[in-house]
Protein backbone atom coordinates (compact mmCIF):
# COMPACT_ATOMS: atom_id res chain seq x y z
CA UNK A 1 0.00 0.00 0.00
CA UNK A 2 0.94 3.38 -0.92
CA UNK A 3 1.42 6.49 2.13
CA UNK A 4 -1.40 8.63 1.56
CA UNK A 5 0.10 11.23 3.72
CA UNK A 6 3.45 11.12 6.42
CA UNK A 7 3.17 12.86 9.54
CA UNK A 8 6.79 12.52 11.51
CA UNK A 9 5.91 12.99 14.68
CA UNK A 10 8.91 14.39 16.42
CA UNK A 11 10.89 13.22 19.65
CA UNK A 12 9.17 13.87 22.81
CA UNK A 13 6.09 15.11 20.86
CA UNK A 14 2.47 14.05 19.72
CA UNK A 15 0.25 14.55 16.71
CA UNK A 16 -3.10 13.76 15.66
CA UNK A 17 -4.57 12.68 11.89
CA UNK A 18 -8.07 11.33 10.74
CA UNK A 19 -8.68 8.20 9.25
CA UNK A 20 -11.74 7.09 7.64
CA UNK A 21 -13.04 3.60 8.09
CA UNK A 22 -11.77 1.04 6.70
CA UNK A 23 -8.20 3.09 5.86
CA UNK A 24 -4.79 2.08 7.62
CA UNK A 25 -2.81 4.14 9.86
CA UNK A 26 0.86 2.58 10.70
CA UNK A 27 3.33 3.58 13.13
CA UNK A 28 6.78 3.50 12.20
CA UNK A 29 9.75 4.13 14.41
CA UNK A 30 12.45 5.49 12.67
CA UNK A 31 15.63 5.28 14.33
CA UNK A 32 14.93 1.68 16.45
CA UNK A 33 14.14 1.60 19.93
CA UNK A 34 11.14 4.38 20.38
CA UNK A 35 7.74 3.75 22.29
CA UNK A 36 4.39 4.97 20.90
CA UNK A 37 1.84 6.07 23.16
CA UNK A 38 -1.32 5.16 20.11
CA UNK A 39 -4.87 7.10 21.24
CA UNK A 40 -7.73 6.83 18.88
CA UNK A 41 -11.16 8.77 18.98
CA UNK A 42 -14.32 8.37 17.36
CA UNK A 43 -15.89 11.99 16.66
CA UNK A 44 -18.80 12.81 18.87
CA UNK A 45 -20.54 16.49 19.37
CA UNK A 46 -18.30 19.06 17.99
CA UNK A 47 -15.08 19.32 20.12
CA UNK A 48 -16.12 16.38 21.93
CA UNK A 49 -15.20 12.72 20.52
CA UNK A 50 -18.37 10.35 21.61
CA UNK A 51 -15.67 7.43 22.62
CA UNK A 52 -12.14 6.31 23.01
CA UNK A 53 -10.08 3.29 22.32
CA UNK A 54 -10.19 1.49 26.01
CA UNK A 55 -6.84 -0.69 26.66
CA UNK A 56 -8.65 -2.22 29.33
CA UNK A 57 -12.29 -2.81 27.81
CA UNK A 58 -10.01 -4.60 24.70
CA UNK A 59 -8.60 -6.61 27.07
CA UNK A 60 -11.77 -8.00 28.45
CA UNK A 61 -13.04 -8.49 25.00
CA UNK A 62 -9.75 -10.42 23.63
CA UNK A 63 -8.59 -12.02 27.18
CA UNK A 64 -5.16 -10.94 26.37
CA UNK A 65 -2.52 -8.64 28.43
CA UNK A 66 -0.62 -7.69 24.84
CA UNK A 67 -2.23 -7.55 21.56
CA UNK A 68 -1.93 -9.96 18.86
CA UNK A 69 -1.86 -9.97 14.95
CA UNK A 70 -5.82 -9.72 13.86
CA UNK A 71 -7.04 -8.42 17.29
CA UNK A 72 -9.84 -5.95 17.11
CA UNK A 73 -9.45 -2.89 19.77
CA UNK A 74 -12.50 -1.49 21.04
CA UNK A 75 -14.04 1.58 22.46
CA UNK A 76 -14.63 2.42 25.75
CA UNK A 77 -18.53 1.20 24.71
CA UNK A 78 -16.94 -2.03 23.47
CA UNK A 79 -17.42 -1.36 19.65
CA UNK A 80 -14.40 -1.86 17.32
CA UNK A 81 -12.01 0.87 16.29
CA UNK A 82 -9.34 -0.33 15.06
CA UNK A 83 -7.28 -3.52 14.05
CA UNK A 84 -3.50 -4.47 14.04
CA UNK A 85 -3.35 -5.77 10.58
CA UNK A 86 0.52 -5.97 10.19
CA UNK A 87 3.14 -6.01 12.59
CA UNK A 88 7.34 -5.81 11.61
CA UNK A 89 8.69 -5.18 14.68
CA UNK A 90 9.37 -7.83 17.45
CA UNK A 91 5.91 -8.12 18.37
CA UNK A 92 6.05 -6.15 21.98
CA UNK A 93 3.07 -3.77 22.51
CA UNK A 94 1.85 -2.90 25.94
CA UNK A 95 -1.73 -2.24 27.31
CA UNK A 96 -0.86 -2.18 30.54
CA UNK A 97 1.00 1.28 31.33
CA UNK A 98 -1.03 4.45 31.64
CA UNK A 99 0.57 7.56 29.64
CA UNK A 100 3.22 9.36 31.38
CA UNK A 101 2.28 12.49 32.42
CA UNK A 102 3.64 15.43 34.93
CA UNK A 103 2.77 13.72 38.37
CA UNK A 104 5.06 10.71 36.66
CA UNK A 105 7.96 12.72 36.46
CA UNK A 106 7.81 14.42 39.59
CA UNK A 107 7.90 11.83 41.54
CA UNK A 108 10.77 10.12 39.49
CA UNK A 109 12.12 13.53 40.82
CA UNK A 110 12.07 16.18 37.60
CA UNK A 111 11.28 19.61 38.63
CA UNK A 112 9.68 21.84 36.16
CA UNK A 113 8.78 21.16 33.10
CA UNK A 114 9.12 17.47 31.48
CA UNK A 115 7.42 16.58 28.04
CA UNK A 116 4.67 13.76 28.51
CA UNK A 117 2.54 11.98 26.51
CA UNK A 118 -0.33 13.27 28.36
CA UNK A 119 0.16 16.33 27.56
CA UNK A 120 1.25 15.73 24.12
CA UNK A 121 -2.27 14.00 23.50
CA UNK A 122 -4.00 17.06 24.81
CA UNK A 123 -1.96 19.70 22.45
CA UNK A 124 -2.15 17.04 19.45
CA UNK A 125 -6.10 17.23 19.98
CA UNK A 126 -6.56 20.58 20.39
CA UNK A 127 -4.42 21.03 17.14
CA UNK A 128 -7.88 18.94 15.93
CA UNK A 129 -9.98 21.52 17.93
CA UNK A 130 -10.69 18.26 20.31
CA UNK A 131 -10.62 17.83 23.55
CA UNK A 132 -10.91 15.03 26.62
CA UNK A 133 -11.37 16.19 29.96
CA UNK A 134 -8.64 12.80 31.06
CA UNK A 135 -6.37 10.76 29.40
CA UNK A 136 -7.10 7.07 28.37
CA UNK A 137 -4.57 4.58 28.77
CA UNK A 138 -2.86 4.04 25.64
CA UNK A 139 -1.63 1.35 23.17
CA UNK A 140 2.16 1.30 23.68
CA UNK A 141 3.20 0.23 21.16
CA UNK A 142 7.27 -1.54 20.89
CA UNK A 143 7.03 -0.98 24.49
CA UNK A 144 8.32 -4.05 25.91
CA UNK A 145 7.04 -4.30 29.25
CA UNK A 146 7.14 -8.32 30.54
CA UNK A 147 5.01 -9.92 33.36
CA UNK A 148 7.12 -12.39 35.86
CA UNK A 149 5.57 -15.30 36.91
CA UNK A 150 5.50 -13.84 40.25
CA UNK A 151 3.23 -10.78 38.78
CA UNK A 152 6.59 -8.18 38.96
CA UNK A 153 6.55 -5.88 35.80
CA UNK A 154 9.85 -5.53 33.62
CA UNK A 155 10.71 -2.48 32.34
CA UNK A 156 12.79 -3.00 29.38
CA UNK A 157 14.43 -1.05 26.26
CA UNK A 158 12.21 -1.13 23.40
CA UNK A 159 13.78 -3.84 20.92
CA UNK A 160 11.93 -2.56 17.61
CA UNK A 161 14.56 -1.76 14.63
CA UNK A 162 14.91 1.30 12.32
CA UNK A 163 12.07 0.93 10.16
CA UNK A 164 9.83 -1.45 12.19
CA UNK A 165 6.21 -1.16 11.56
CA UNK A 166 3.01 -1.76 13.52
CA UNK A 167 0.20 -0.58 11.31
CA UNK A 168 -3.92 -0.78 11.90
CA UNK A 169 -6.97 -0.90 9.76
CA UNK A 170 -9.67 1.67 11.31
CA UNK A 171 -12.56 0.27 11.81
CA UNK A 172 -14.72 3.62 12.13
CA UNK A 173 -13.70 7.06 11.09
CA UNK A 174 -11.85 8.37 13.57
CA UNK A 175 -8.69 10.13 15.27
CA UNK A 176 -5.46 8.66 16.32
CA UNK A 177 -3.25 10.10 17.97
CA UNK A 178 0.38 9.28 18.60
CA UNK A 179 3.20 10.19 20.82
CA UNK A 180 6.84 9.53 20.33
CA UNK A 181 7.12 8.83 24.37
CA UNK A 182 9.15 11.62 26.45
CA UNK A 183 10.52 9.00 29.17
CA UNK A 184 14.59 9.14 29.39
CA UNK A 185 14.32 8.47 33.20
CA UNK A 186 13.33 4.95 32.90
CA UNK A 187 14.79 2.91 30.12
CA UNK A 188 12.31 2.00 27.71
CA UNK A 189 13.60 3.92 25.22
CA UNK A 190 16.98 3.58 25.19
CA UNK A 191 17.66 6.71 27.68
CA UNK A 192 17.11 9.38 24.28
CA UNK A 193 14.20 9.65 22.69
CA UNK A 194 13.81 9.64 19.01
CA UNK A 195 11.28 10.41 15.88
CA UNK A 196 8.46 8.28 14.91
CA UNK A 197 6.45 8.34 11.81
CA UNK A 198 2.77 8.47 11.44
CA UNK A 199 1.69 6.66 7.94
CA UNK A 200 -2.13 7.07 6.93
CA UNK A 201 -1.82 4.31 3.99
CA UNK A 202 -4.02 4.97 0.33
């Protein structure tokens, strides 16, 4: 399939593009080792998107922690919004991890300012004239983040390579938003974090 249009979503930041239904949307990190904080939004009352890709109603629906080639995401009203339809990467995606976001980093010990992908979902929106009164949990996507037999999360560098693709087939019109993930406090990407690409696909 051929890109329709490239948005490169730069380090530490977030933006936001519309897909129509059954279009694809792909994520590709550029330089190797960058989580993707993925949001998606199905437009509601003007300003207002009616729901919200739900990490945890998805994994009710698919009884899976991580998601799978062919798994359907849903909304937070359990309708389907998008699909992972191709996957080049690894295959390590978590939907377990909230978005980080300024209480994060404070009490990792930042004062001031520190990028987040909360905040980047909220300026990527409003770019959209959108907005969300919270922030869902995300798809993380090449965020590797394994579960010990004795319930202990890993937090581990993301192993995706320059290049790697995850890409989705939307199942309603709607927004997604991505972030190219702020942390460089815990490892997960790499301690520097780098560009990611956001493909809508003709």
């Amino acid at each position: 399939m051929t890109i329709e249009r490239r948005t490169v979503v730069p380090a530490r930041e977030g933006r936001a593009v519309r897909v129509a239904a059954g279009q694809r949307v792909r994520v590709v990190d550029l330089e190797g080792g960058q989580v993707g904080d993925v949001f998606a939004f199905v437009p509601g009352a003007p300003g207002a998107p009616a729901e919200h890709l739900s990490a945890a109603h998805t994994r009710a629906t698919t009884d899976r922690l991580f998601p799978t080639l062919g798994q359907r995401f849903v909304t937070d009203h359990r309708r389907p919004i998008l699909t992972l339809v191709s996957d080049t990467s690894p295959g390590w995606h978590d939907m377990l991890i909230p978005a980080c976001d300024p209480a994060r980093y404070a009490a990792l010990g930042v004062e001031g300012f520190h990028a987040s992908c909360s905040d980047n979902l909220h300026r990527a929106l409003a770019g959209m004239k959108l907005s969300v009164p919270f922030t869902p949990q995300p798809v993380n996507v090449f965020m590797r983040i394994p579960v010990e037999e004795d319930g202990l999360l890993r937090w581990l560098p993301a192993a995706s390579r320059p290049g790697d693709a995850i890409t989705f087939r939307a199942e309603t019109d709607c927004v997604v938003v991505v972030s190219a993930c702020p942390q460089d406090l815990v490892d997960i990407n790499g301690g520097e974090p780098t560009p990611l690409a956001l493909d809508v696909l003709a």
